[in-house]
PDB file of N, CA and C in Angstrom:
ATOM      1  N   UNK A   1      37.316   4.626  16.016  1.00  0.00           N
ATOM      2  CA  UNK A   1      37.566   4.316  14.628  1.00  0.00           C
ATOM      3  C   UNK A   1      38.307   5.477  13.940  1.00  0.00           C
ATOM      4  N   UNK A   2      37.877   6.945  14.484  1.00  0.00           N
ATOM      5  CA  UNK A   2      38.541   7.953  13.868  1.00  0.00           C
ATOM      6  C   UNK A   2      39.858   8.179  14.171  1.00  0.00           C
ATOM      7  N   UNK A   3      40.175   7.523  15.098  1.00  0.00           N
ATOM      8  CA  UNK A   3      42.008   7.619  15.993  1.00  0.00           C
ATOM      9  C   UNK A   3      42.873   6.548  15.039  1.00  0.00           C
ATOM     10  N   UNK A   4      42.448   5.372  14.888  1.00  0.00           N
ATOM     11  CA  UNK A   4      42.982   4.115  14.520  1.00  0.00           C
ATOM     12  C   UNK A   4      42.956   3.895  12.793  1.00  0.00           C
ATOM     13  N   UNK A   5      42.226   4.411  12.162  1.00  0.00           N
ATOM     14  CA  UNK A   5      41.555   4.127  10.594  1.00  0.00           C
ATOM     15  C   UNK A   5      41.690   5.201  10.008  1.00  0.00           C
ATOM     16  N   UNK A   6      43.113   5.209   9.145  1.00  0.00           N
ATOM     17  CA  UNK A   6      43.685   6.501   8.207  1.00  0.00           C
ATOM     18  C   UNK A   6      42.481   6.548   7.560  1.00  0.00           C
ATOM     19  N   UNK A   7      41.988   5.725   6.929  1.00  0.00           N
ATOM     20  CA  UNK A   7      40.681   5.934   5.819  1.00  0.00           C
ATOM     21  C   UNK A   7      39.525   6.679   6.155  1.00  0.00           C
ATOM     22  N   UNK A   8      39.196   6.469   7.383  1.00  0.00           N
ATOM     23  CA  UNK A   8      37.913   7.186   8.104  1.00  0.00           C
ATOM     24  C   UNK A   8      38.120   8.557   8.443  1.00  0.00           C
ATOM     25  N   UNK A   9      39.310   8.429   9.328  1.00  0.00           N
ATOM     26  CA  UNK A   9      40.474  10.076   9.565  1.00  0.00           C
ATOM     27  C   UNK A   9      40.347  10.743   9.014  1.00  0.00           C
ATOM     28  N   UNK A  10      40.686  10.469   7.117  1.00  0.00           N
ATOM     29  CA  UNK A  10      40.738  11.199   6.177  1.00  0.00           C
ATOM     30  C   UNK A  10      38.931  11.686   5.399  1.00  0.00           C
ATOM     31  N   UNK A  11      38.245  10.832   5.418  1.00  0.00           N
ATOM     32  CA  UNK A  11      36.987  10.791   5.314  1.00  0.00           C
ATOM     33  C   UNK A  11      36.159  11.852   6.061  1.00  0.00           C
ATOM     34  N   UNK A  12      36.282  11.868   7.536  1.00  0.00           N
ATOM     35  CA  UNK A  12      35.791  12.743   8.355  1.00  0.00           C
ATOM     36  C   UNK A  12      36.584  14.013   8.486  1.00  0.00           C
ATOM     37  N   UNK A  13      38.138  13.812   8.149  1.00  0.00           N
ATOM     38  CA  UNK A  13      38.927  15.399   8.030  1.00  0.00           C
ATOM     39  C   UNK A  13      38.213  16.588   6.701  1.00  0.00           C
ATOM     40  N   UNK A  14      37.554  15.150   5.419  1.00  0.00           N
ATOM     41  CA  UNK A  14      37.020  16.129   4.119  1.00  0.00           C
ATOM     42  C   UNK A  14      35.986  16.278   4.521  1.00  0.00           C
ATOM     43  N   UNK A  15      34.754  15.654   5.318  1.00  0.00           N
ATOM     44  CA  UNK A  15      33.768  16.457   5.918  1.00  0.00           C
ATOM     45  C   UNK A  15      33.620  17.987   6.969  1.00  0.00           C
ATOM     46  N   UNK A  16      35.102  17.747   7.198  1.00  0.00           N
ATOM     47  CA  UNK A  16      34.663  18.749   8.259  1.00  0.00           C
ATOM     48  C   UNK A  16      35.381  19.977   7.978  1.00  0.00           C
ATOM     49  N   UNK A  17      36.392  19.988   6.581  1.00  0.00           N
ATOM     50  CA  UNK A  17      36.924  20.955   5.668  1.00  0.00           C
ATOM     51  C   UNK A  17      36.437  21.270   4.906  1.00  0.00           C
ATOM     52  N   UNK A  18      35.086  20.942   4.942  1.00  0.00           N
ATOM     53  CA  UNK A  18      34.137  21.373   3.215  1.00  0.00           C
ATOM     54  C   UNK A  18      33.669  22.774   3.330  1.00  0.00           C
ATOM     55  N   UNK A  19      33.798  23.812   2.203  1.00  0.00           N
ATOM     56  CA  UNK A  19      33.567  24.935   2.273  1.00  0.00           C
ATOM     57  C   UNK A  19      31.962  25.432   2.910  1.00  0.00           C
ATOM     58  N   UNK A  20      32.011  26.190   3.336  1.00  0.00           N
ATOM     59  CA  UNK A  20      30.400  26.561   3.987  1.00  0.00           C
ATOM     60  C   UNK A  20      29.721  26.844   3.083  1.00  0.00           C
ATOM     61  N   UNK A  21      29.828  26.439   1.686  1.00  0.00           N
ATOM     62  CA  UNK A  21      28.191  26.521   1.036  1.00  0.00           C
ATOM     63  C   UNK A  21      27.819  24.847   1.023  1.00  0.00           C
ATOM     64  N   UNK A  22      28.905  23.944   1.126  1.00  0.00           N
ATOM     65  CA  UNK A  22      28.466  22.455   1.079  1.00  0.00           C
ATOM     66  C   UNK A  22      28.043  21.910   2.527  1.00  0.00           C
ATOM     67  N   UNK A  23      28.046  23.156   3.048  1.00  0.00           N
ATOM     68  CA  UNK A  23      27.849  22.399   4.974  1.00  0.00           C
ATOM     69  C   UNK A  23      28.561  21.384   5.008  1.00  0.00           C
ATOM     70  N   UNK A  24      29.608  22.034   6.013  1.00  0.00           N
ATOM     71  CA  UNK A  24      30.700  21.447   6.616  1.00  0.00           C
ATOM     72  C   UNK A  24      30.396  20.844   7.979  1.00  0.00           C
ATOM     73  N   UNK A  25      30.783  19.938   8.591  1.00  0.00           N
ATOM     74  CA  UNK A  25      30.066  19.105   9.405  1.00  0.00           C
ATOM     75  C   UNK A  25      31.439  19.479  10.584  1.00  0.00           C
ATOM     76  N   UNK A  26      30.255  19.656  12.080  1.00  0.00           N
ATOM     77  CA  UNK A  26      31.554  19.847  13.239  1.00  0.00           C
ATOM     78  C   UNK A  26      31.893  18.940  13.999  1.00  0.00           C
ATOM     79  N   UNK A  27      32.617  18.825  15.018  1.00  0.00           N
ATOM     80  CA  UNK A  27      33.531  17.501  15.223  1.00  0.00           C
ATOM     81  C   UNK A  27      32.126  16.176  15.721  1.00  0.00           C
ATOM     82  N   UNK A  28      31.387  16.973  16.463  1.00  0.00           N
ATOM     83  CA  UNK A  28      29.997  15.538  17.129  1.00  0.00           C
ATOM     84  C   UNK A  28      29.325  15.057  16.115  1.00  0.00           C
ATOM     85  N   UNK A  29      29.365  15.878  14.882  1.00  0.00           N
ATOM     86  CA  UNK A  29      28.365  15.762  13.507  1.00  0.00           C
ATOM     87  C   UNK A  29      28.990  14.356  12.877  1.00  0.00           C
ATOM     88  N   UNK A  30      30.472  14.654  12.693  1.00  0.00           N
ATOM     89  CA  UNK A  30      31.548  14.296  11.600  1.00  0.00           C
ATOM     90  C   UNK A  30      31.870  12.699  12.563  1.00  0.00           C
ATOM     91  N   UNK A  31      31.572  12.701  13.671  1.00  0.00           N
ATOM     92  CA  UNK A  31      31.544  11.360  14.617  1.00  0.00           C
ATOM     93  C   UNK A  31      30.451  10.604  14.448  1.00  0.00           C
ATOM     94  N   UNK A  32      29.053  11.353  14.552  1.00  0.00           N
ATOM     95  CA  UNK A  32      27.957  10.705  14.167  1.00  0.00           C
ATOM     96  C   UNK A  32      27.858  10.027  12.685  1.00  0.00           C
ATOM     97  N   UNK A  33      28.126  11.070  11.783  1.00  0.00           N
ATOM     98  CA  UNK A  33      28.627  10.049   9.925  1.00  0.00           C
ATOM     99  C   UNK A  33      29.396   9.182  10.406  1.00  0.00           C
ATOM    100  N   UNK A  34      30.293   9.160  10.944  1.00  0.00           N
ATOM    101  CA  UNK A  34      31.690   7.997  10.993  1.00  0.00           C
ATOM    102  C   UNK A  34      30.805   6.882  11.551  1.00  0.00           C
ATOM    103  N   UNK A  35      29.891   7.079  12.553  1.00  0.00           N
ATOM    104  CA  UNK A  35      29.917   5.534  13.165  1.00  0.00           C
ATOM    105  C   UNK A  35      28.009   5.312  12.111  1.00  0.00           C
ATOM    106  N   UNK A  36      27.651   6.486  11.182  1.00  0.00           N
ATOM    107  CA  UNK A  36      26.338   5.574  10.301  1.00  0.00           C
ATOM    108  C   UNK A  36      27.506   4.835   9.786  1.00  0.00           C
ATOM    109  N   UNK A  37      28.376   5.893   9.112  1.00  0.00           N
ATOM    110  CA  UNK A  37      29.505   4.669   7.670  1.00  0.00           C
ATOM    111  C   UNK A  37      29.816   3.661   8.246  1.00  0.00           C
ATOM    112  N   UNK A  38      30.294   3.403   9.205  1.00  0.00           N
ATOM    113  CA  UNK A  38      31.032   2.077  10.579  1.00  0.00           C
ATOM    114  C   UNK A  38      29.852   1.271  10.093  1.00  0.00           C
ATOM    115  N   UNK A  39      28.491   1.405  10.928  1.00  0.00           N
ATOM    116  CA  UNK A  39      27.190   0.711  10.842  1.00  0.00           C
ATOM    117  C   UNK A  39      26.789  -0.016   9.586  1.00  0.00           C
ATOM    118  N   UNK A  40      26.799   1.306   8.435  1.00  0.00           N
ATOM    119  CA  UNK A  40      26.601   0.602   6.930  1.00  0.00           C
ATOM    120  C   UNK A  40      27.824  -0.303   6.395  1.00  0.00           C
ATOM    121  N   UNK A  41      28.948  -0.119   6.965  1.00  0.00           N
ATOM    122  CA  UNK A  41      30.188  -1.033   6.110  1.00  0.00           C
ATOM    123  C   UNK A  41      30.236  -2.406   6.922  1.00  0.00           C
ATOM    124  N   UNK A  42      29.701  -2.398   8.409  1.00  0.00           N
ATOM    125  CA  UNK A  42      29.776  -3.552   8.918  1.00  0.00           C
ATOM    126  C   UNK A  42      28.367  -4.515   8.581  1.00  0.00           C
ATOM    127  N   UNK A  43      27.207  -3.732   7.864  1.00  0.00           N
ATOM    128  CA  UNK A  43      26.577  -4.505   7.274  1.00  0.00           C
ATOM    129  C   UNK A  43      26.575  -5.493   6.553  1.00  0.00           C
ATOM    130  N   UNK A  44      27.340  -4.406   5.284  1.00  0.00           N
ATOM    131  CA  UNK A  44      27.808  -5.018   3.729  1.00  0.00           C
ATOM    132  C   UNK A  44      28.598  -6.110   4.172  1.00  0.00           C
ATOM    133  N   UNK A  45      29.684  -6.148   4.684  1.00  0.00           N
ATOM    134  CA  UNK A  45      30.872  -6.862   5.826  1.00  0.00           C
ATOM    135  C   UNK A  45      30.274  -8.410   5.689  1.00  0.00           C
ATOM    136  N   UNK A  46      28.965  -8.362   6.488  1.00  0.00           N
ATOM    137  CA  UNK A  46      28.219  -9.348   6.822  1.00  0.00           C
ATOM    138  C   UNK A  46      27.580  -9.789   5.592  1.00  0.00           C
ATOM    139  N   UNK A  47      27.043  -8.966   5.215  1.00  0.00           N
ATOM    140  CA  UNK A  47      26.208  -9.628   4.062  1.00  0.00           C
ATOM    141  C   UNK A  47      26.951 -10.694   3.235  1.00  0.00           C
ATOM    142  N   UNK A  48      28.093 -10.058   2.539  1.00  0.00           N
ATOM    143  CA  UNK A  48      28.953 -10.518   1.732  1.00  0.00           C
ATOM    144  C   UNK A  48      29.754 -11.068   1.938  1.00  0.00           C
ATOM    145  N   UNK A  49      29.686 -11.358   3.162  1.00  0.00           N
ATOM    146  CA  UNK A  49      31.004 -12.285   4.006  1.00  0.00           C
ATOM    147  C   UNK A  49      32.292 -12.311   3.611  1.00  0.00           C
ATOM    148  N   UNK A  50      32.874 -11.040   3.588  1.00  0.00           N
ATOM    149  CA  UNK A  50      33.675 -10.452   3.627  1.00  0.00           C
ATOM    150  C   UNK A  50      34.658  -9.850   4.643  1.00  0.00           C
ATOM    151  N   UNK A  51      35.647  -9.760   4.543  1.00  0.00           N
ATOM    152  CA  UNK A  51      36.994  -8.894   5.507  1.00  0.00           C
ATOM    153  C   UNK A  51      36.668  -7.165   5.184  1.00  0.00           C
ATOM    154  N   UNK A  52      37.251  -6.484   6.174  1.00  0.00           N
ATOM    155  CA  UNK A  52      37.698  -4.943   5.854  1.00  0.00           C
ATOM    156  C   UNK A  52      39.057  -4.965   5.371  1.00  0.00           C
ATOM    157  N   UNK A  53      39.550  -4.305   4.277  1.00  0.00           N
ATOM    158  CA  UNK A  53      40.130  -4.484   3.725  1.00  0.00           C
ATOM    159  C   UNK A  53      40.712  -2.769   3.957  1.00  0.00           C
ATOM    160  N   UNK A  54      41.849  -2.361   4.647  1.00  0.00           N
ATOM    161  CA  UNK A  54      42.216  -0.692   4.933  1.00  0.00           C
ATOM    162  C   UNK A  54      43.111  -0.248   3.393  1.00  0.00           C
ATOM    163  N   UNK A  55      42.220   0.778   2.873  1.00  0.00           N
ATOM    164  CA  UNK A  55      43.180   1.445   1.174  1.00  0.00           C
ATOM    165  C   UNK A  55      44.779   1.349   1.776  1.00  0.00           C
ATOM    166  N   UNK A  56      45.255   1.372   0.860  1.00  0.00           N
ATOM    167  CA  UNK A  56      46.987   1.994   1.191  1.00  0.00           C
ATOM    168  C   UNK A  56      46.732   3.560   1.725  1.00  0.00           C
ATOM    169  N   UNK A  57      47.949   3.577   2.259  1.00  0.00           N
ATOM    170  CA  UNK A  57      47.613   5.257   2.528  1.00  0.00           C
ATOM    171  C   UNK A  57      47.981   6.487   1.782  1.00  0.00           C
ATOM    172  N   UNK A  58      48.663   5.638   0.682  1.00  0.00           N
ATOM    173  CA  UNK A  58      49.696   6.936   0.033  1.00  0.00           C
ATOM    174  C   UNK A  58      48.523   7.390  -1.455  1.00  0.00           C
ATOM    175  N   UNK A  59      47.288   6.254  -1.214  1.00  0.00           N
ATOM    176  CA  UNK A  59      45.858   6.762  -1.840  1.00  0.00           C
ATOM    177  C   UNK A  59      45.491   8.016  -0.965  1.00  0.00           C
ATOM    178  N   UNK A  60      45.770   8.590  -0.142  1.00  0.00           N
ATOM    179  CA  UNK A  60      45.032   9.274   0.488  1.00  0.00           C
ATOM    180  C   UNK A  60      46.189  10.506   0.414  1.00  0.00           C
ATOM    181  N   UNK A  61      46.048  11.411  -0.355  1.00  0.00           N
ATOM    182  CA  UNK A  61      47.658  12.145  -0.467  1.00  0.00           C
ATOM    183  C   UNK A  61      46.578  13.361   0.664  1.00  0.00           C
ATOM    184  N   UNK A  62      45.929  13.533   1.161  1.00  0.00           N
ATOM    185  CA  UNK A  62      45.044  14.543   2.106  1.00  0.00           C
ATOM    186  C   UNK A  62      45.410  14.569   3.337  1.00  0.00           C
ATOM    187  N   UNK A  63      46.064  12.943   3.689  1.00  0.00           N
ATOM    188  CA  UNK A  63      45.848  12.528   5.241  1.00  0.00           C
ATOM    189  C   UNK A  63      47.526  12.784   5.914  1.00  0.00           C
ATOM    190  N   UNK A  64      47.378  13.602   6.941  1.00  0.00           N
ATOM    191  CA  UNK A  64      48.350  13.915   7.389  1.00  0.00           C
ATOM    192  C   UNK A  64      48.778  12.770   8.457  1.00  0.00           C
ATOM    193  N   UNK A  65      49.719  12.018   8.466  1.00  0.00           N
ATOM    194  CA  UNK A  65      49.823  11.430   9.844  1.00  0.00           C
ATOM    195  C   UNK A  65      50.531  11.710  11.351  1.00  0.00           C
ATOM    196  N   UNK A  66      49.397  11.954  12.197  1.00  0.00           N
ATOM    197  CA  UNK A  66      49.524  12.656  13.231  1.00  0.00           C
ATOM    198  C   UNK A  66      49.989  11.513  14.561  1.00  0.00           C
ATOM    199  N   UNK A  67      51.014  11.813  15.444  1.00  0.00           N
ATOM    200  CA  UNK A  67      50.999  11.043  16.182  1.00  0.00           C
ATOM    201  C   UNK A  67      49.337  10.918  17.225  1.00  0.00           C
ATOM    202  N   UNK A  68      49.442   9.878  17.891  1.00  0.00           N
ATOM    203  CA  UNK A  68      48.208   9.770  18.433  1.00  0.00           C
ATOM    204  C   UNK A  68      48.410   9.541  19.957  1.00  0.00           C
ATOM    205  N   UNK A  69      47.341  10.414  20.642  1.00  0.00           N
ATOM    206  CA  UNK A  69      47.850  11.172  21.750  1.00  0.00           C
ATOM    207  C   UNK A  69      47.607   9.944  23.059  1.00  0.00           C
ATOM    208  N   UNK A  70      48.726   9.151  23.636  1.00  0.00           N
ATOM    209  CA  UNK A  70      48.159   8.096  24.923  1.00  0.00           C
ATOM    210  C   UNK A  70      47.639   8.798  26.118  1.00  0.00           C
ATOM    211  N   UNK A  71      46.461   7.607  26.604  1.00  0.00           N
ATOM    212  CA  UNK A  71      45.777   8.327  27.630  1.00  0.00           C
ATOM    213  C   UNK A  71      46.896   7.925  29.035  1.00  0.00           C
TER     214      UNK A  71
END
């Protein structure tokens, strides 16, 4: 989800840039939040019978876009 989903990318890039008095979270930490948030949004998802709906990206003026590396 963190390779594919500018929104999450950017989400888990401000967790893991947060200054060390807000505890900054390291890369296994910042994976573990990503897939509670995954868990809690595919709840709501359901509940509300609803689509995921991805922000625009140019909301996200933080997120750098990086090519993404094939295995």
């Amino acid at each position: 989800m963190l390779r594919f989903n500018p929104d999450f990318l950017a989400w888990a890039k401000k967790l893991r840039e947060r200054p060390v008095h807000t505890n900054p979270l390291s890369g296994r930490e910042s994976v573990g939040a990503a897939l509670n948030r995954l868990l809690r949004l595919a709840f709501v998802l359901v509940k509300n019978q609803t689509f995921y709906q991805v922000p625009e990206i140019e909301l996200i003026p933080e997120l750098e876009l990086l090519p993404v590396a094939r295995r």
